[in-house]
PDB file of N, CA and C in Angstrom:
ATOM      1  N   UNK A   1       0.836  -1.174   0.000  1.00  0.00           N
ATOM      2  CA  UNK A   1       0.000   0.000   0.000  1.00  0.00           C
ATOM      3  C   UNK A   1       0.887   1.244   0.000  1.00  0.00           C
ATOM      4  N   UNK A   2       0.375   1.971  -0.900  1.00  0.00           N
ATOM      5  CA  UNK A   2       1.504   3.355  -1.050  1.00  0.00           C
ATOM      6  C   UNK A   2       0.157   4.948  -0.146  1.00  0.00           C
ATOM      7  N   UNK A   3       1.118   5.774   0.073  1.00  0.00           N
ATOM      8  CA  UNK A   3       0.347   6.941   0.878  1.00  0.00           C
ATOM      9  C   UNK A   3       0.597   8.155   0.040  1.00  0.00           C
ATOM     10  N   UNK A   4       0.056   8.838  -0.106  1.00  0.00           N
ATOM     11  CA  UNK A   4      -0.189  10.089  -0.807  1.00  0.00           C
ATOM     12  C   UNK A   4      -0.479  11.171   0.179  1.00  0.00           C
ATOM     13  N   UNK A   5       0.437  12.365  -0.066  1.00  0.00           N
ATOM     14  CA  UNK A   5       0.350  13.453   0.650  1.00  0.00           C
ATOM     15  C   UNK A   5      -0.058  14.745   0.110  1.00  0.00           C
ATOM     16  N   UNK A   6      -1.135  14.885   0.109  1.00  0.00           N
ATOM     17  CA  UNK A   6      -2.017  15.935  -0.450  1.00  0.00           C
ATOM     18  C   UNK A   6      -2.104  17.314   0.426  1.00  0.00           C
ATOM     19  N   UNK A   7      -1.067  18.567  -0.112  1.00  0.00           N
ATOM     20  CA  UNK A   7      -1.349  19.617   0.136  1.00  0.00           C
ATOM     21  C   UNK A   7      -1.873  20.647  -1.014  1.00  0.00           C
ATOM     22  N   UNK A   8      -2.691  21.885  -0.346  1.00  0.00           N
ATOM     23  CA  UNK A   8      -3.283  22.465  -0.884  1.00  0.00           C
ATOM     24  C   UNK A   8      -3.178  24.112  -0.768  1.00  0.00           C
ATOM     25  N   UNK A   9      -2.241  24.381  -1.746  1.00  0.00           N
ATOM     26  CA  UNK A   9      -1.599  25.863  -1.407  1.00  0.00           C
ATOM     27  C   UNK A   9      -2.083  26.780  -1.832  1.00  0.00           C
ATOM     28  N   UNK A  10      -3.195  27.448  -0.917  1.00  0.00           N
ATOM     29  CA  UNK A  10      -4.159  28.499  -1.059  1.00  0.00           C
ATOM     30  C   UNK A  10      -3.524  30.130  -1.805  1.00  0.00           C
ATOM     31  N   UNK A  11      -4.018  30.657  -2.522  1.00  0.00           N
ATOM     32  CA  UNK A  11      -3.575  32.184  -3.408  1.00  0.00           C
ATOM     33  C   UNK A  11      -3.152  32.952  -2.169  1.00  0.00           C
ATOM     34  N   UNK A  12      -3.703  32.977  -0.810  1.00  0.00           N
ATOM     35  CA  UNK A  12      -3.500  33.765   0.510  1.00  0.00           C
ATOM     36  C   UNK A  12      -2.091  33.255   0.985  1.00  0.00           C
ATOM     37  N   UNK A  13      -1.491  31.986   0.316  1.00  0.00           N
ATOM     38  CA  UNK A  13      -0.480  31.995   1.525  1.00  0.00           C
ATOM     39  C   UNK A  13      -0.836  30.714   2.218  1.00  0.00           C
ATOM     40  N   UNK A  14      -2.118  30.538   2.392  1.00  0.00           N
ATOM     41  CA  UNK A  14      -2.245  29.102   3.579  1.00  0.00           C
ATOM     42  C   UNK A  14      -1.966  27.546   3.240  1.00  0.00           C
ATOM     43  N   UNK A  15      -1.908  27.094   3.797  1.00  0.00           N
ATOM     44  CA  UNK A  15      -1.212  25.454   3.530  1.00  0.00           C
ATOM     45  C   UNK A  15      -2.055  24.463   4.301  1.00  0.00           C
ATOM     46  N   UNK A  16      -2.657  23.829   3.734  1.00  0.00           N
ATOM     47  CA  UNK A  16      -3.513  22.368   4.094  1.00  0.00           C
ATOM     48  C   UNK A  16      -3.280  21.452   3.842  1.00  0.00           C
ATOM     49  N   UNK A  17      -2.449  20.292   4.690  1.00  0.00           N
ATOM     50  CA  UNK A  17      -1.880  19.016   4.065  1.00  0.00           C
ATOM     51  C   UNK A  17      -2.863  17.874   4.755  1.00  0.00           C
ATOM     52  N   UNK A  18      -2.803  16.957   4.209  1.00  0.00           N
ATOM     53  CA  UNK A  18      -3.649  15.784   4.794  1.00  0.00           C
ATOM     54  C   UNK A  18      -2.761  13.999   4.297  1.00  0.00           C
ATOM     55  N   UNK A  19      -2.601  12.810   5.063  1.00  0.00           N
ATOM     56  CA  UNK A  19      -2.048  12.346   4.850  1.00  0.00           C
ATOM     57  C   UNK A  19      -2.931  11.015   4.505  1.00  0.00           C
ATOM     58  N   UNK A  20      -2.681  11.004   2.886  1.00  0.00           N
ATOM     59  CA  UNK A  20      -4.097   9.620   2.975  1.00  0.00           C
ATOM     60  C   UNK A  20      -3.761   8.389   1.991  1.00  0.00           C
ATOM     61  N   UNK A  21      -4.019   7.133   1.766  1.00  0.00           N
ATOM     62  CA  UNK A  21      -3.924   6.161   0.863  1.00  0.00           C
ATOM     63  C   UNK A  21      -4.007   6.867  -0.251  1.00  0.00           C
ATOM     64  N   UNK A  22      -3.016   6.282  -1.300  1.00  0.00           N
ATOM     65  CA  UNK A  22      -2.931   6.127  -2.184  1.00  0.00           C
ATOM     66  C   UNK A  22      -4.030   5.275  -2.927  1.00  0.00           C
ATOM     67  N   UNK A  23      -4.549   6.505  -4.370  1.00  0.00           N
ATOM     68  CA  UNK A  23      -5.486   5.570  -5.368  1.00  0.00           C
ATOM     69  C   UNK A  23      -4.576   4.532  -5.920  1.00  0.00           C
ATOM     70  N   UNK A  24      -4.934   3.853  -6.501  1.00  0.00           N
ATOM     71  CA  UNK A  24      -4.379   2.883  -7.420  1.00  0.00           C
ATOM     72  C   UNK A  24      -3.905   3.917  -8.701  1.00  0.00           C
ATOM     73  N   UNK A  25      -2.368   3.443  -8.951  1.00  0.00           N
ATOM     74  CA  UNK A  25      -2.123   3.736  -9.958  1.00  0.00           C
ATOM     75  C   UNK A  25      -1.237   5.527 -10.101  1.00  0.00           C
ATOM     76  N   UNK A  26      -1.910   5.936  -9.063  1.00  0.00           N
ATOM     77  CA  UNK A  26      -1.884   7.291  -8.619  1.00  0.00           C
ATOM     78  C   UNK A  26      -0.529   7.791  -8.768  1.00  0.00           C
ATOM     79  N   UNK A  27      -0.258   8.857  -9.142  1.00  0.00           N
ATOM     80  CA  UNK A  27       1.653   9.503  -9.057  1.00  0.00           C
ATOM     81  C   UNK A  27       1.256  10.771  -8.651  1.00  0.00           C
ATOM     82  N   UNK A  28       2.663  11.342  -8.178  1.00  0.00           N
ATOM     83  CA  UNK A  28       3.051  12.707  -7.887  1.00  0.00           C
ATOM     84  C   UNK A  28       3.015  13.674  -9.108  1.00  0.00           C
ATOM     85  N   UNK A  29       2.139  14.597  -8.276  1.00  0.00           N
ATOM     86  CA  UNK A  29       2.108  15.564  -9.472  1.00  0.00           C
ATOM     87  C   UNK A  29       1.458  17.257  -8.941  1.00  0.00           C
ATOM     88  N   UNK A  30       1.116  18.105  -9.670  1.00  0.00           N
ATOM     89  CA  UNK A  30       0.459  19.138  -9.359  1.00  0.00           C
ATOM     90  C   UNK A  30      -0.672  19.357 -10.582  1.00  0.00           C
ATOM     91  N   UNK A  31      -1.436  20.161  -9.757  1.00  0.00           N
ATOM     92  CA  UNK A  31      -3.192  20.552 -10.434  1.00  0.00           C
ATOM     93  C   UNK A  31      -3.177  22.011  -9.873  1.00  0.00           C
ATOM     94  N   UNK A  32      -3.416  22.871 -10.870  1.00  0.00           N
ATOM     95  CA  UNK A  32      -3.687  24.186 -10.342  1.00  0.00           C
ATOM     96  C   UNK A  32      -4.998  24.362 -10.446  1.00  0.00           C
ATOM     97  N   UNK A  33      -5.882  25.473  -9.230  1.00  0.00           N
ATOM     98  CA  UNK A  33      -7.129  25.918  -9.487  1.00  0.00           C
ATOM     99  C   UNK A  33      -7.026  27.039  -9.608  1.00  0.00           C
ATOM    100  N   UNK A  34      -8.782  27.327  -9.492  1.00  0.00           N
ATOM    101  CA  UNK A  34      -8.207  29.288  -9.173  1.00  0.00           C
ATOM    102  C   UNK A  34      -8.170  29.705  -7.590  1.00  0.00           C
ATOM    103  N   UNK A  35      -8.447  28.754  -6.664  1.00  0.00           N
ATOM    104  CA  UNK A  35      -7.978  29.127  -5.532  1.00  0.00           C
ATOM    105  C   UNK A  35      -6.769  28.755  -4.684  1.00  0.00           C
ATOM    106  N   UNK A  36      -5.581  28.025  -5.758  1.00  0.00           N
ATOM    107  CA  UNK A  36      -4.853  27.061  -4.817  1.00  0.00           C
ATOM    108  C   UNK A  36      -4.236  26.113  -5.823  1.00  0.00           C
ATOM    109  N   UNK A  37      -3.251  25.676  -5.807  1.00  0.00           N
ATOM    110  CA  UNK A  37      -2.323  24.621  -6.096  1.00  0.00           C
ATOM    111  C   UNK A  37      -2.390  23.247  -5.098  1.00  0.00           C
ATOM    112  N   UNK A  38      -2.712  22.023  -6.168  1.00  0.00           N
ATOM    113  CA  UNK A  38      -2.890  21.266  -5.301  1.00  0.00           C
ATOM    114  C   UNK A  38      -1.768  20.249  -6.106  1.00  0.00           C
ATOM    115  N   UNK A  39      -1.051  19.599  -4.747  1.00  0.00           N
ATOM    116  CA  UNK A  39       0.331  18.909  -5.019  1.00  0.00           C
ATOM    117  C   UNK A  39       0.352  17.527  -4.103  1.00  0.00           C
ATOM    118  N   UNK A  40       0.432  17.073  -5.410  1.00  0.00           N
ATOM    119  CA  UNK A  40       0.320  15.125  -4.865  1.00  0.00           C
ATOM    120  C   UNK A  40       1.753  14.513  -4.195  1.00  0.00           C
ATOM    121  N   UNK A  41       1.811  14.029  -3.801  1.00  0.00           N
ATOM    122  CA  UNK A  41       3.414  13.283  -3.842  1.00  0.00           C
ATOM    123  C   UNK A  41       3.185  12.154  -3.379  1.00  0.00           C
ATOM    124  N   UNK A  42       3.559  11.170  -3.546  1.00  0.00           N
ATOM    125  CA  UNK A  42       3.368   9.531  -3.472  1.00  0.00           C
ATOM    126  C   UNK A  42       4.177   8.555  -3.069  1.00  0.00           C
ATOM    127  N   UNK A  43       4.281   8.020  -1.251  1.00  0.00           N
ATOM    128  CA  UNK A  43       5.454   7.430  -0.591  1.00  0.00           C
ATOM    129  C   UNK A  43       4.968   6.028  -0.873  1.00  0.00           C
ATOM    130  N   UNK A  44       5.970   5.427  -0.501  1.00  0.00           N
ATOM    131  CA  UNK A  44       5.965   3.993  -0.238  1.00  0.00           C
ATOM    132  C   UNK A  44       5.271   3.475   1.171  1.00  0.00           C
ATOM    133  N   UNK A  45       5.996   4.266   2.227  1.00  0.00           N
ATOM    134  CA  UNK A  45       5.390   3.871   3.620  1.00  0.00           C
ATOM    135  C   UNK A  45       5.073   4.886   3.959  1.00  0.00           C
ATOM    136  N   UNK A  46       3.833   4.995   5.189  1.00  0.00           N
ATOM    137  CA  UNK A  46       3.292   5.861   5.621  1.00  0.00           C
ATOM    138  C   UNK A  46       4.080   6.715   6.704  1.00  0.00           C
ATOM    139  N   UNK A  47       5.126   6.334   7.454  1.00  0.00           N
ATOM    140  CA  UNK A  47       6.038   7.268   7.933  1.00  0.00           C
ATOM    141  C   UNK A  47       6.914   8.187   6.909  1.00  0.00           C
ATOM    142  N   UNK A  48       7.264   7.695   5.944  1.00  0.00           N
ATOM    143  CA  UNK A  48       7.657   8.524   5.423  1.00  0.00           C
ATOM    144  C   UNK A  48       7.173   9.879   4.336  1.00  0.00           C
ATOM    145  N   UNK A  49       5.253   9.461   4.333  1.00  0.00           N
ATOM    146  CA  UNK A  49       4.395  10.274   4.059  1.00  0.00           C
ATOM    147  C   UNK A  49       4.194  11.211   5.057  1.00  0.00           C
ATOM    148  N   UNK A  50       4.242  10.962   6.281  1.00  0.00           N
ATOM    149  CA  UNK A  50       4.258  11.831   7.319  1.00  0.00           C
ATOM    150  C   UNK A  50       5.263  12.762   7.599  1.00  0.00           C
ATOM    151  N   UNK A  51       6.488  11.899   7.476  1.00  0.00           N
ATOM    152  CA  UNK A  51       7.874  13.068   7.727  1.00  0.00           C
ATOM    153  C   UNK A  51       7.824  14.175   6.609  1.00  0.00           C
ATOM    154  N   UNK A  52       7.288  13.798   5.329  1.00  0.00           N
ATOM    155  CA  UNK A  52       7.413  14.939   4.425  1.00  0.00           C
ATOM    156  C   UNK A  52       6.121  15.920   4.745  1.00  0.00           C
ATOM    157  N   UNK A  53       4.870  15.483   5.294  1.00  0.00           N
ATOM    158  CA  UNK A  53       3.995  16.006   5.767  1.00  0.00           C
ATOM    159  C   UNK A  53       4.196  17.386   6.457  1.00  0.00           C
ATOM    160  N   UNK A  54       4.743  16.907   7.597  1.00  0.00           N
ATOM    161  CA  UNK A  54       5.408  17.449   8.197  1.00  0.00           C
ATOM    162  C   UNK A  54       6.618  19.006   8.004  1.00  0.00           C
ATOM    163  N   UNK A  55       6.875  18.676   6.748  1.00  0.00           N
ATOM    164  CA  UNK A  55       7.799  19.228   6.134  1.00  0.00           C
ATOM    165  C   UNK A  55       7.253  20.875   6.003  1.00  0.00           C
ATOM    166  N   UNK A  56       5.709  20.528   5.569  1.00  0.00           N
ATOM    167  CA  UNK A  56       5.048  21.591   5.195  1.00  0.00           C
ATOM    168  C   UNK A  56       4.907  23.107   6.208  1.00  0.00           C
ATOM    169  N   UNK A  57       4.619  21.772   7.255  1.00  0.00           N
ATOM    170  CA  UNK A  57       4.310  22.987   8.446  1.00  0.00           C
ATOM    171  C   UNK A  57       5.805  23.696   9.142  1.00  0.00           C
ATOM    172  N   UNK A  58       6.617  23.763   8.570  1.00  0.00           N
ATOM    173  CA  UNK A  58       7.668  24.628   8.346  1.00  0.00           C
ATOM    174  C   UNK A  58       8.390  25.698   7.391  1.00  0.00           C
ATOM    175  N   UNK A  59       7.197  25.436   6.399  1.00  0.00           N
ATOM    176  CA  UNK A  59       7.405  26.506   5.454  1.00  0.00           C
ATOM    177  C   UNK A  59       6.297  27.753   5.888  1.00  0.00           C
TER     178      UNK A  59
END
């Protein structure tokens, strides 16, 4: 089972990450809206979906 770390980088500045299973098939990537950039990234194990998680709330 692979984990996917889905943040969501609001036009204001704000940052919303959430740490969840991976779809099938699924890769790292980015999707822009008009409110926000949303950025996939795709671990192997779920600690290491977390440590990058993590990552966020330091920027």
């Amino acid at each position: 089972m692979k984990y996917a770390v889905e943040a969501r980088i609001f036009n204001n500045g704000k940052i919303v990450t959430k740490v969840r299973e991976a779809e099938d098939g699924e890769t790292s990537g980015c999707k822009e809206t008009r409110t926000c950039d949303i950025w996939i990234d795709v671990f192997e194990t779920e600690g290491e979906a977390i440590r990058f998680a993590n990552e966020y709330k330091r920027a």
